[in-house]
Protein backbone atom coordinates (compact mmCIF):
# COMPACT_ATOMS: atom_id res chain seq x y z
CA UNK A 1 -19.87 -15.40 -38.29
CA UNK A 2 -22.28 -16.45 -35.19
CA UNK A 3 -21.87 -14.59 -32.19
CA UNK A 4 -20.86 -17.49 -30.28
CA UNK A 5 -17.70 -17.88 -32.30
CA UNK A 6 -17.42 -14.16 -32.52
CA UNK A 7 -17.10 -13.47 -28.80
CA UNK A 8 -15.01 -16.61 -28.36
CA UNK A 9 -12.59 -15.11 -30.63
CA UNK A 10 -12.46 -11.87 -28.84
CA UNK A 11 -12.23 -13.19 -25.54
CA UNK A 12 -15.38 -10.76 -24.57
CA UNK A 13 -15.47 -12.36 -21.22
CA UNK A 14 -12.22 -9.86 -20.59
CA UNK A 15 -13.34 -6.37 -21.44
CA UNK A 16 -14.40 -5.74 -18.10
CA UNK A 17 -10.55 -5.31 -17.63
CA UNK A 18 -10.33 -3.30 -20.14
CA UNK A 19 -13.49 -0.97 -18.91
CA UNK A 20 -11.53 -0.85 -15.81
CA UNK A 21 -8.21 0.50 -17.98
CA UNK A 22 -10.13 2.66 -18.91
CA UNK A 23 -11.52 4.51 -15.82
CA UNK A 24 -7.86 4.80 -14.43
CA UNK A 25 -7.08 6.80 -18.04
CA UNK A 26 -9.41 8.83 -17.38
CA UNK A 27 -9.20 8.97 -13.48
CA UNK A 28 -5.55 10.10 -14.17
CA UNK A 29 -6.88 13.62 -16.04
CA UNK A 30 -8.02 14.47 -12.92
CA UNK A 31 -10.65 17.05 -13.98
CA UNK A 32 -14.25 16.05 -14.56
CA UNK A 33 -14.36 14.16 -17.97
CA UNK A 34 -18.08 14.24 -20.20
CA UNK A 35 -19.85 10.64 -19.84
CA UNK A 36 -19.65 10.93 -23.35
CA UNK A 37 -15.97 10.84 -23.48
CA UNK A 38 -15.19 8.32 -21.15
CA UNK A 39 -18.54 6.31 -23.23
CA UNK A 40 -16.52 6.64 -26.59
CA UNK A 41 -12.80 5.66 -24.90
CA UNK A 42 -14.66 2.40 -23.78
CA UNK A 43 -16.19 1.50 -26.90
CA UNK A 44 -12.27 2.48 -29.04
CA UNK A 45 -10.35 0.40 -26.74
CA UNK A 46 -12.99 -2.32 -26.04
CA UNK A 47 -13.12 -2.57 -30.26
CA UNK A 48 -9.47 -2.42 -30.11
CA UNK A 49 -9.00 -5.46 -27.84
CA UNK A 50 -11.51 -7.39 -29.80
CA UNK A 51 -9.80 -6.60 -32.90
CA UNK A 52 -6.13 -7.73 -31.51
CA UNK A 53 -7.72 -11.00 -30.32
CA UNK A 54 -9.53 -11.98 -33.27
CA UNK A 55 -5.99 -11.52 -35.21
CA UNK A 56 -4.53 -13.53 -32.52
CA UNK A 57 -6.36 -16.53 -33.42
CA UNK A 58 -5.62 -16.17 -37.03
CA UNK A 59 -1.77 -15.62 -36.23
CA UNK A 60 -1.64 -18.83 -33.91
CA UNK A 61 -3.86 -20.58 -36.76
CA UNK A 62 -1.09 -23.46 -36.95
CA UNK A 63 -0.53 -23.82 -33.37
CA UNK A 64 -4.10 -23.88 -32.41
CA UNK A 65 -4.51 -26.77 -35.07
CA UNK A 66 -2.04 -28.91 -33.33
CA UNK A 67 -2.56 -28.07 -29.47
CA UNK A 68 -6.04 -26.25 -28.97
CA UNK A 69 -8.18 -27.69 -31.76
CA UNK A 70 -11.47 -26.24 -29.95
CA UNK A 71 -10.59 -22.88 -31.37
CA UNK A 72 -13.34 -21.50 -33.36
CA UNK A 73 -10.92 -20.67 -36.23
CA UNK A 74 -8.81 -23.90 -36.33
CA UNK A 75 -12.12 -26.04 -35.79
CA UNK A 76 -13.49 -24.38 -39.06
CA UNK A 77 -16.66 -22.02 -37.63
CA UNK A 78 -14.94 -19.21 -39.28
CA UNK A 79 -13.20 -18.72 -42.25
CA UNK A 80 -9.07 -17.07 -41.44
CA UNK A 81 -9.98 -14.13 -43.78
CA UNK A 82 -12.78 -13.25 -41.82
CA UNK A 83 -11.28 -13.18 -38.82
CA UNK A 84 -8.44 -11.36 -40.27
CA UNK A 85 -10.80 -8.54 -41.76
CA UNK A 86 -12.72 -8.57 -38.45
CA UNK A 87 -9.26 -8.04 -36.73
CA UNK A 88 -8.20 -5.04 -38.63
CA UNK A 89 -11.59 -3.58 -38.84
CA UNK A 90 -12.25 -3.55 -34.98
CA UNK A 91 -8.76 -2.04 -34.98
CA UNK A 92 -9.86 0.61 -37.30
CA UNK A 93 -12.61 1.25 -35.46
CA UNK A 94 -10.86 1.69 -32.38
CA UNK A 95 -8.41 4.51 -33.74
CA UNK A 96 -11.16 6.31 -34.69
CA UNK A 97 -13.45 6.79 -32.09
CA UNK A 98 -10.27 7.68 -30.09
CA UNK A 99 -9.62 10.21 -32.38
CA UNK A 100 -13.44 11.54 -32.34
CA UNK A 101 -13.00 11.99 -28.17
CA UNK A 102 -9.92 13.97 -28.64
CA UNK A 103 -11.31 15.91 -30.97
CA UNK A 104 -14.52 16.64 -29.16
CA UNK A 105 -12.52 16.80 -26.09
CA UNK A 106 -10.39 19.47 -27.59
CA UNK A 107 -6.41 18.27 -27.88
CA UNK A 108 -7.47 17.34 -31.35
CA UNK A 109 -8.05 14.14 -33.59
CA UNK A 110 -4.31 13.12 -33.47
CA UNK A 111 -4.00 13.57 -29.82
CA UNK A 112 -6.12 10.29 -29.43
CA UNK A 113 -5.85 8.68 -32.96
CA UNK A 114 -1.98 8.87 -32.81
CA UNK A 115 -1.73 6.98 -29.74
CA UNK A 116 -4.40 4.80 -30.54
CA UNK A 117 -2.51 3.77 -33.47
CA UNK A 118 0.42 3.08 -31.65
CA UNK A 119 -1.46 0.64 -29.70
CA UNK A 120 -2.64 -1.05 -32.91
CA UNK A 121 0.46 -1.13 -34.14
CA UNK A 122 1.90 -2.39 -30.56
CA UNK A 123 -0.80 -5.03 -30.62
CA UNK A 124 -0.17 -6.49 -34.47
CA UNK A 125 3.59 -6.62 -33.55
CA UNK A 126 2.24 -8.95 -30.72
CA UNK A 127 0.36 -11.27 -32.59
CA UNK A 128 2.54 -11.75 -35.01
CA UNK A 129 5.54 -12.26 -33.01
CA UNK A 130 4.73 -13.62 -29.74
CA UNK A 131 5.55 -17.07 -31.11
CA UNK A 132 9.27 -18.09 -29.50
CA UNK A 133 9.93 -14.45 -28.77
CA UNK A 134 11.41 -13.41 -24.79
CA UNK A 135 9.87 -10.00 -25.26
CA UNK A 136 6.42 -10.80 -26.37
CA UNK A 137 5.71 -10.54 -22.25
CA UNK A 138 6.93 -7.16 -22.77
CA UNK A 139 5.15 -6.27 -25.30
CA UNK A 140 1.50 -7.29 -24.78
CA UNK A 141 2.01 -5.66 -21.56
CA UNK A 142 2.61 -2.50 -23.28
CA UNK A 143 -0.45 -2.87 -24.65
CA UNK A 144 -2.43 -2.57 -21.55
CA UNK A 145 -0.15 0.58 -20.62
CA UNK A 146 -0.65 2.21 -23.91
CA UNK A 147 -4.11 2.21 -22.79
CA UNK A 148 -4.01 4.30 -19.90
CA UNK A 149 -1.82 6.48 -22.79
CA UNK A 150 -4.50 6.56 -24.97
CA UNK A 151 -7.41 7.71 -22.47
CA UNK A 152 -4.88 10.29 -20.89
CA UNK A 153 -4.02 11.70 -24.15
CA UNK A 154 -7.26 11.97 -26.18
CA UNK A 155 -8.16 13.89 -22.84
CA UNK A 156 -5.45 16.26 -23.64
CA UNK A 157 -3.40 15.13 -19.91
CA UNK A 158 0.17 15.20 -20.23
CA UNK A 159 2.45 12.47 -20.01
CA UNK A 160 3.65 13.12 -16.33
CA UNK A 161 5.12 10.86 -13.65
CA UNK A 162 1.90 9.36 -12.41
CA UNK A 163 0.94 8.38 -16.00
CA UNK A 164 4.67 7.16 -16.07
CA UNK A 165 4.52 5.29 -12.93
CA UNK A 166 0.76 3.33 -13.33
CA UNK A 167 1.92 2.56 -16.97
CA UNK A 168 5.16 0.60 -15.67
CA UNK A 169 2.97 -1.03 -13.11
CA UNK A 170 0.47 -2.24 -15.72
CA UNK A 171 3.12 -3.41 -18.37
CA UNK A 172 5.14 -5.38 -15.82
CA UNK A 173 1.48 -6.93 -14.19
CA UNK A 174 0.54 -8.34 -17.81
CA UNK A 175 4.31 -9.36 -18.31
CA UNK A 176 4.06 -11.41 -15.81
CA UNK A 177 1.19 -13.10 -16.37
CA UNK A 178 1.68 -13.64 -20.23
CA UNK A 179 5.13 -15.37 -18.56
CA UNK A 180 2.39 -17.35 -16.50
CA UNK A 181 0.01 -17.89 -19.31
CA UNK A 182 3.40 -19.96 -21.61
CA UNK A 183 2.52 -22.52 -19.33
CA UNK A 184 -0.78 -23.08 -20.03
CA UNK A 185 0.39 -25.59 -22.95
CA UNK A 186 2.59 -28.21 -21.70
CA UNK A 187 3.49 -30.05 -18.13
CA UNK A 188 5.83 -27.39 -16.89
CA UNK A 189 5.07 -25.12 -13.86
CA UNK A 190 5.74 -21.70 -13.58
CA UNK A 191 9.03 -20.66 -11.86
CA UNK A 192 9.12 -17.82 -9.40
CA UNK A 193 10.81 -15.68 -11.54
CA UNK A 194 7.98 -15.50 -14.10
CA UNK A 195 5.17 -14.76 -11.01
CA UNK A 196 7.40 -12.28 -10.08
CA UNK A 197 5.75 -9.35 -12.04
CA UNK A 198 2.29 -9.62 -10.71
CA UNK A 199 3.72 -8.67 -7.16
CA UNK A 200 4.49 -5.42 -8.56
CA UNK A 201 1.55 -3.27 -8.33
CA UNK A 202 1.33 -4.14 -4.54
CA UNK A 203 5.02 -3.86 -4.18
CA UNK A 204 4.74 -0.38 -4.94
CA UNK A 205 1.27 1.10 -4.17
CA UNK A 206 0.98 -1.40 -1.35
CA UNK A 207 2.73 0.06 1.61
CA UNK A 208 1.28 3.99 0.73
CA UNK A 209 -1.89 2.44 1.35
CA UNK A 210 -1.90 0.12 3.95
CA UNK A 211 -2.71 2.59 6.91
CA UNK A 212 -5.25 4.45 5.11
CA UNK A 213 -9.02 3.64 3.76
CA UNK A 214 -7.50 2.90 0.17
CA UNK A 215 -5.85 -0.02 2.11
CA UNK A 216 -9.12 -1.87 1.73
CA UNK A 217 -8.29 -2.14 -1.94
CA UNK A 218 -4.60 -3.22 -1.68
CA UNK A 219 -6.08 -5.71 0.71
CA UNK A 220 -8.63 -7.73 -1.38
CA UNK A 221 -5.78 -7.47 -4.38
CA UNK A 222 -3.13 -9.38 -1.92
CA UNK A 223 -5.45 -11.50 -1.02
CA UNK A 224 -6.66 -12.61 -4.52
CA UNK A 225 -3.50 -12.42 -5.68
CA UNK A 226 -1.81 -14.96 -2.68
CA UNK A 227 -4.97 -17.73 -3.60
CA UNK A 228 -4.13 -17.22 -7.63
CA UNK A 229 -0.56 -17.89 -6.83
CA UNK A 230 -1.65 -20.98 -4.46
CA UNK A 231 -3.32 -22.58 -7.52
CA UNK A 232 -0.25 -22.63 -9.12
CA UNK A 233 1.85 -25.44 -6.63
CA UNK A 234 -1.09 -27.77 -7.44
CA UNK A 235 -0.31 -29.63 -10.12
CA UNK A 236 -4.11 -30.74 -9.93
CA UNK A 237 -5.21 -27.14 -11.01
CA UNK A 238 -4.32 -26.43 -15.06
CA UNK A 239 -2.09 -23.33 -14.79
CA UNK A 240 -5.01 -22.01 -17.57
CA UNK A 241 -7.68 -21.73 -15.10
CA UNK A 242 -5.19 -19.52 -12.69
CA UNK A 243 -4.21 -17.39 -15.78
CA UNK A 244 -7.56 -16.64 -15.92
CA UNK A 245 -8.61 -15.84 -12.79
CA UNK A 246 -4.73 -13.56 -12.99
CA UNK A 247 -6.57 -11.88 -16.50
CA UNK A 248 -9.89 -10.80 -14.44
CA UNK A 249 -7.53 -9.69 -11.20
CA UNK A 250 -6.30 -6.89 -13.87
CA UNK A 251 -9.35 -4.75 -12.32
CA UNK A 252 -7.98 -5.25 -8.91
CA UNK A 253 -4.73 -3.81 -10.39
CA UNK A 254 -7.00 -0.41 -12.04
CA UNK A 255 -8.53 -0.64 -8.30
CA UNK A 256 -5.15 -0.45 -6.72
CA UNK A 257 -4.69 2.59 -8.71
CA UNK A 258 -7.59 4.46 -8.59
CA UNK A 259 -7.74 4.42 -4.75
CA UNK A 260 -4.09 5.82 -5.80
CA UNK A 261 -5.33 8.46 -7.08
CA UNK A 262 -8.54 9.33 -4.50
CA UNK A 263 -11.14 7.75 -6.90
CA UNK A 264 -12.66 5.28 -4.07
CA UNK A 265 -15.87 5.25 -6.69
CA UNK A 266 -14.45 3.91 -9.21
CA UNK A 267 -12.22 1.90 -7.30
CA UNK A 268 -15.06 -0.11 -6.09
CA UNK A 269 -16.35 -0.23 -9.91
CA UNK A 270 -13.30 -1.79 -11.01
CA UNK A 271 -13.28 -4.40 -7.55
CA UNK A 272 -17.23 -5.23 -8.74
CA UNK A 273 -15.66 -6.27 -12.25
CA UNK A 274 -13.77 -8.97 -10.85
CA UNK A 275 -16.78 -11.14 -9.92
CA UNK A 276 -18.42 -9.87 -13.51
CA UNK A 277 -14.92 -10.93 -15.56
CA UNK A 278 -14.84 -14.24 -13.62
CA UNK A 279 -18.62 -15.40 -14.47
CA UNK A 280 -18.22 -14.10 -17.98
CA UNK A 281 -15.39 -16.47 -18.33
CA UNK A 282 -17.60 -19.18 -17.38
CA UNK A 283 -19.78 -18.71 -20.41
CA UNK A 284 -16.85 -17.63 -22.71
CA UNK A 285 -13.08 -18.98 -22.35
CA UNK A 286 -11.27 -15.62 -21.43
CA UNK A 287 -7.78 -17.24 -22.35
């Protein structure tokens, strides 16, 4: 497989979203965590998104052959048993160095293996029934909440109401844009009701913030978020190129949250990945 078609097939223009996931899993500990720790959490889940896109492709093998022929996998660069090998390797690979932080970490292997493979498991249920199913949204936003899960447990944090409350924020986010993104093939628009969700995270971490420094970060998101939206009553803009712009604004989301939780570092980290996800995309489709 060339690396062009590899990285197409794993949307790699998106992991910095999913670096950013990762620093609010860890941000939520909130004791100091080992650069090696966080290191290995970003390499799981980054092998673990790779791994559910690749088997994405080779679940929507039929649909891609009759409305996005440019796919690597339904133009023939790859062969589907590849790509499903590839998928459920990187998947593999994932649950295991999850379960090698936890371990070294000290909750033990299972603490971030088990939820790690109830994010594999979370994300094969996805692909392979996203297809005419109203809670696929749901469910690949659960994906991006088990996450914060996964980094919180293999860090031996407990499941507490501020895990509770950033995860609901996160799944409803990527709900709404995966309502967004079944527009992408087609004439329709999206209705209000599916741009509802990616209000949410301002909705409620909005107004805590707004007189205080953090506000900064609540600001740029609302502002990002208001132009995104814009795109959207123009029928001259493909609703694709504002689902991808919504994909990268994911980090602005993780900002949101870690200024939350008093981590203005890495709060400007996850703002700075914004500008990285959106020129990535330019090189490599990110939807």
């Amino acid at each position: 497989m060339k690396l062009r078609t590899a990285l197409t097939l794993a949307r790699a223009s998106n992991l910095p979203t999913v670096w950013t996931n990762v620093l609010v899993g860890v941000a939520i500990v909130g004791q100091p965590v080992p650069l090696s720790a966080i290191f290995g959490l970003l390499v799981g889940l980054s092998a673990m998104y790779c791994g559910g896109m690749f088997l994405n492709d080779a679940c929507d093998l039929d649909f891609d052959r009759r409305e996005r022929p440019e796919r690597p996998l339904a133009r023939g660069d790859v062969g589907l048993a590849e790509v499903w090998f590839a998928g459920l390797g990187l998947l593999v690979v994932g649950i295991v160095a999850c379960g090698v932080v936890a371990s070294d970490s000290g909750p033990g292997w299972l603490a971030g293996a088990g939820p790690a493979f109830l994010l594999a498991v979370t994300i094969v249920l996805y692909d392979v029934h996203h297809r005419h199913n109203r809670w696929a949204a749901w469910v690949m936003g659960s994906c991006r909440g088990l996450t914060y899960c996964v980094c919180a447990r293999a860090l031996g944090a407990p499941v507490d109401a501020e895990l509770a409350l950033a995860v609901a924020v996160i799944v409803i986010y990527v709900a709404g844009l995966t309502a967004v993104a079944r527009f992408e093939v087609g004439r329709g628009r999206p209705s209000w009701r599916a741009k509802l969700g990616v209000w949410v995270p301002w909705l409620v971490y909005g107004p805590g913030l707004a007189f205080t420094f953090a506000g900064v970060f609540a600001g740029l998101g609302l502002v990002y978020l208001v132009d995104c939206l814009g795109d959207l009553t123009r029928r001259d803009r493909p609703v694709g190129a504002t689902v991808a712009r919504l994909v990268a604004a994911i980090s602005l989301v993780d900002a949101l949250l870690l200024a939350s939780l008093g981590r203005y570092d890495w709060a400007w980290l996850a703002v700075a990945a914004l500008p990285l996800c959106r020129r990535f995309q330019r090189r490599v489709p990110g939807t």
